[in-house]
C-alpha atoms as a PDB file:
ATOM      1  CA  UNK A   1       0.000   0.000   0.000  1.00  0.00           C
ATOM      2  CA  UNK A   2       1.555   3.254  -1.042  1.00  0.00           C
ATOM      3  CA  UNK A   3       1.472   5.847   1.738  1.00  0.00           C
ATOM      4  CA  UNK A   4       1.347   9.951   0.914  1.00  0.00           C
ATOM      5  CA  UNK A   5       3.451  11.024   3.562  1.00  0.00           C
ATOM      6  CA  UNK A   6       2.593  14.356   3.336  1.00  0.00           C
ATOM      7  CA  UNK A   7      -1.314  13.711   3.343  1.00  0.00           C
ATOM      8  CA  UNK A   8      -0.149  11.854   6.319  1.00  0.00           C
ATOM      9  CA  UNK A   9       1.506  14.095   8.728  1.00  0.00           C
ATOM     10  CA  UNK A  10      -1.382  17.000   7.725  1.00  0.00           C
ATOM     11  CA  UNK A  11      -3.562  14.247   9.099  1.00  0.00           C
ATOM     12  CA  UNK A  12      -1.644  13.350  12.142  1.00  0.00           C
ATOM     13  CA  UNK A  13      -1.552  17.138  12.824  1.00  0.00           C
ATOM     14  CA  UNK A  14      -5.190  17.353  12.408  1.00  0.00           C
ATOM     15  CA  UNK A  15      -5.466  14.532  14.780  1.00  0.00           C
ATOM     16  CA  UNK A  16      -3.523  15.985  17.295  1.00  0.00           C
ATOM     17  CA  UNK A  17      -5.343  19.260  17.354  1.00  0.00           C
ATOM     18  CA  UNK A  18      -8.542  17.733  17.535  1.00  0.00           C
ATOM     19  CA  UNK A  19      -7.447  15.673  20.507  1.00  0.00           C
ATOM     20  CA  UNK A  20      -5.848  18.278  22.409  1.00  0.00           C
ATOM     21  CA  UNK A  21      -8.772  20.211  21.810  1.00  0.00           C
ATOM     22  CA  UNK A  22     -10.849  17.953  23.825  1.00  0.00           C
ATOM     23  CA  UNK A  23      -8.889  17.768  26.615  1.00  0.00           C
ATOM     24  CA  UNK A  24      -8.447  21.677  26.508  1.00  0.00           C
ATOM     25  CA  UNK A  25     -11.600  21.473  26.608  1.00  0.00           C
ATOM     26  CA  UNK A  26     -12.442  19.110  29.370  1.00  0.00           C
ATOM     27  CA  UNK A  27      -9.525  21.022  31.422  1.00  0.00           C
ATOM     28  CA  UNK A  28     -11.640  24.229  31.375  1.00  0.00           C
ATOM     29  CA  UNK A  29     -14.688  22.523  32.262  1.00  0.00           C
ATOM     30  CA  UNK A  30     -12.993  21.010  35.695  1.00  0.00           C
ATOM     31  CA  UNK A  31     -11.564  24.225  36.548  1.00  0.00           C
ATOM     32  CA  UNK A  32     -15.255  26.267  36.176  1.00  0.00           C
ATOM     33  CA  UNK A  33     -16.549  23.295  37.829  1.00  0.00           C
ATOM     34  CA  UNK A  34     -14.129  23.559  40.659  1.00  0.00           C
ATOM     35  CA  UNK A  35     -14.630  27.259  40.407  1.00  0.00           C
ATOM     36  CA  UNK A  36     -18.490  26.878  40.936  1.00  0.00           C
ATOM     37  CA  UNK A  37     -17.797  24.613  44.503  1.00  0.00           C
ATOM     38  CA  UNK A  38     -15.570  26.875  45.708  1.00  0.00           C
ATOM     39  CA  UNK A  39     -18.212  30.236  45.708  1.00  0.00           C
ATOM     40  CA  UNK A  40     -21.000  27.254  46.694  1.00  0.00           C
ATOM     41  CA  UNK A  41     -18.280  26.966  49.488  1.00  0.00           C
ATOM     42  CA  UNK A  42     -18.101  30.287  50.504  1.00  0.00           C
ATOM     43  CA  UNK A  43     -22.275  31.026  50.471  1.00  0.00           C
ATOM     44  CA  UNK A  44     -22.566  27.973  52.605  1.00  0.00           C
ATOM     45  CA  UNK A  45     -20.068  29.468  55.345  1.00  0.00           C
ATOM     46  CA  UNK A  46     -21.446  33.354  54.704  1.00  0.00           C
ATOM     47  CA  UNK A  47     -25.270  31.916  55.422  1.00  0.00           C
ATOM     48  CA  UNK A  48     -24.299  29.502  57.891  1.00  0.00           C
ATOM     49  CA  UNK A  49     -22.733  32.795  59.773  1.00  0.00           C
ATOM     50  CA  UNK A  50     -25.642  34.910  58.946  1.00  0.00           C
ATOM     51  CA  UNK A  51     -27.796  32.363  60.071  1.00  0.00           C
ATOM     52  CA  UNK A  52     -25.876  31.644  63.810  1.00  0.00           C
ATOM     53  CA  UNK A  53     -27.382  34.979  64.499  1.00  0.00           C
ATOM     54  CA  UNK A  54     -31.060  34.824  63.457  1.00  0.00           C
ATOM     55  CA  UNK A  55     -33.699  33.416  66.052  1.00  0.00           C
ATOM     56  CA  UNK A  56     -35.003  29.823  65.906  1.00  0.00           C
ATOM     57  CA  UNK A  57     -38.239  31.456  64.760  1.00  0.00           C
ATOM     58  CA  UNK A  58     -36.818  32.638  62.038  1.00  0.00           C
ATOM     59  CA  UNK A  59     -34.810  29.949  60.780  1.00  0.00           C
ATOM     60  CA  UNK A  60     -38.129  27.822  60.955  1.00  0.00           C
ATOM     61  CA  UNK A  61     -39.768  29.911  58.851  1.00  0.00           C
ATOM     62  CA  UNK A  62     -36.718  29.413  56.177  1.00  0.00           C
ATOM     63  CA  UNK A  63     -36.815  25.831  56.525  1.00  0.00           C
ATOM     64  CA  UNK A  64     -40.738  25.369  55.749  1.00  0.00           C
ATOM     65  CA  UNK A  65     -40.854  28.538  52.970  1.00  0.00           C
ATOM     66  CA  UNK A  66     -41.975  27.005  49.660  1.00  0.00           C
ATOM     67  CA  UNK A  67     -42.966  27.624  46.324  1.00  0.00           C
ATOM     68  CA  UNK A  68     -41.525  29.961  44.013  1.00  0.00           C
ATOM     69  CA  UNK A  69     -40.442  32.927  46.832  1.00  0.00           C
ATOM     70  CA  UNK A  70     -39.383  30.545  49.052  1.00  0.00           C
ATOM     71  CA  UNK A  71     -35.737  29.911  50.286  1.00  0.00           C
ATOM     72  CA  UNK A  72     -33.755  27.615  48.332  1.00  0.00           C
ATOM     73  CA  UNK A  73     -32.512  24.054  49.174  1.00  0.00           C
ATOM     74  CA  UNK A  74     -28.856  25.460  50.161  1.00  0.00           C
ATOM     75  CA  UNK A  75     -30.567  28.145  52.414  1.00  0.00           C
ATOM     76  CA  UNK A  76     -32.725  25.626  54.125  1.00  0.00           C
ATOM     77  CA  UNK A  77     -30.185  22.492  54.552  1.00  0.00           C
ATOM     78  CA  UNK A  78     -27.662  25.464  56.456  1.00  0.00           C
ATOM     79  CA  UNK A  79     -31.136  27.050  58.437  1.00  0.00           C
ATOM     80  CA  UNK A  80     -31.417  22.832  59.359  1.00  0.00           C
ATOM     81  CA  UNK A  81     -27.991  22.568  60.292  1.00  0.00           C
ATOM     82  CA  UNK A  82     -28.180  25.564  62.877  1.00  0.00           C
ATOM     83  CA  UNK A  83     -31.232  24.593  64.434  1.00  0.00           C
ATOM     84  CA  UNK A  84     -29.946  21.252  64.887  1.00  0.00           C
ATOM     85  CA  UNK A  85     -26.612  22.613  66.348  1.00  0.00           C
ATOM     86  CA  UNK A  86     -28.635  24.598  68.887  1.00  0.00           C
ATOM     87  CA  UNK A  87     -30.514  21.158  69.138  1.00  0.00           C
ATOM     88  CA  UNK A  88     -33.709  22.099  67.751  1.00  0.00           C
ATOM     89  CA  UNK A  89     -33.680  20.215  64.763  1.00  0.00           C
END
């Protein structure tokens, strides 16, 4: 079989790109993935301070809100946590 070797480095090099390419890509998707855990990270220890000083009443009322105004599931798991700290919960 008669090889172009021309036709087959431009190949090879087209090969190479496309490869690196994907694990460009999948490098950029771990760091904005890591990126996104570390400011979940740092809202979970901001509320969870914010939280230490609200009453039980009030951290009650964030852990039964619902519906569209209602905290979210990050809000109410750290609201949980408190209450069951001051052992509440």
């Amino acid at each position: 079989m008669f090889l172009d070797r021309n036709n087959d480095l431009i190949y090879l090099k087209r090969l190479e790109d496309m490869i690196m390419g994907f694990w460009g890509s999948a490098a950029n998707l771990a760091k904005e993935a890591g990126e996104g855990v570390k400011r979940f990270n740092e809202r979970s220890r901001k509320l969870q301070n914010e939280y230490q000083q609200k009453s039980s009443e009030k951290l009650r009322r964030v852990v039964k809100s619902e519906g569209f105004f209602g905290n979210s599931a990050q809000e109410k798991a750290i609201a949980r946590k408190v209450l069951k700290e001051r052992g509440e919960g």
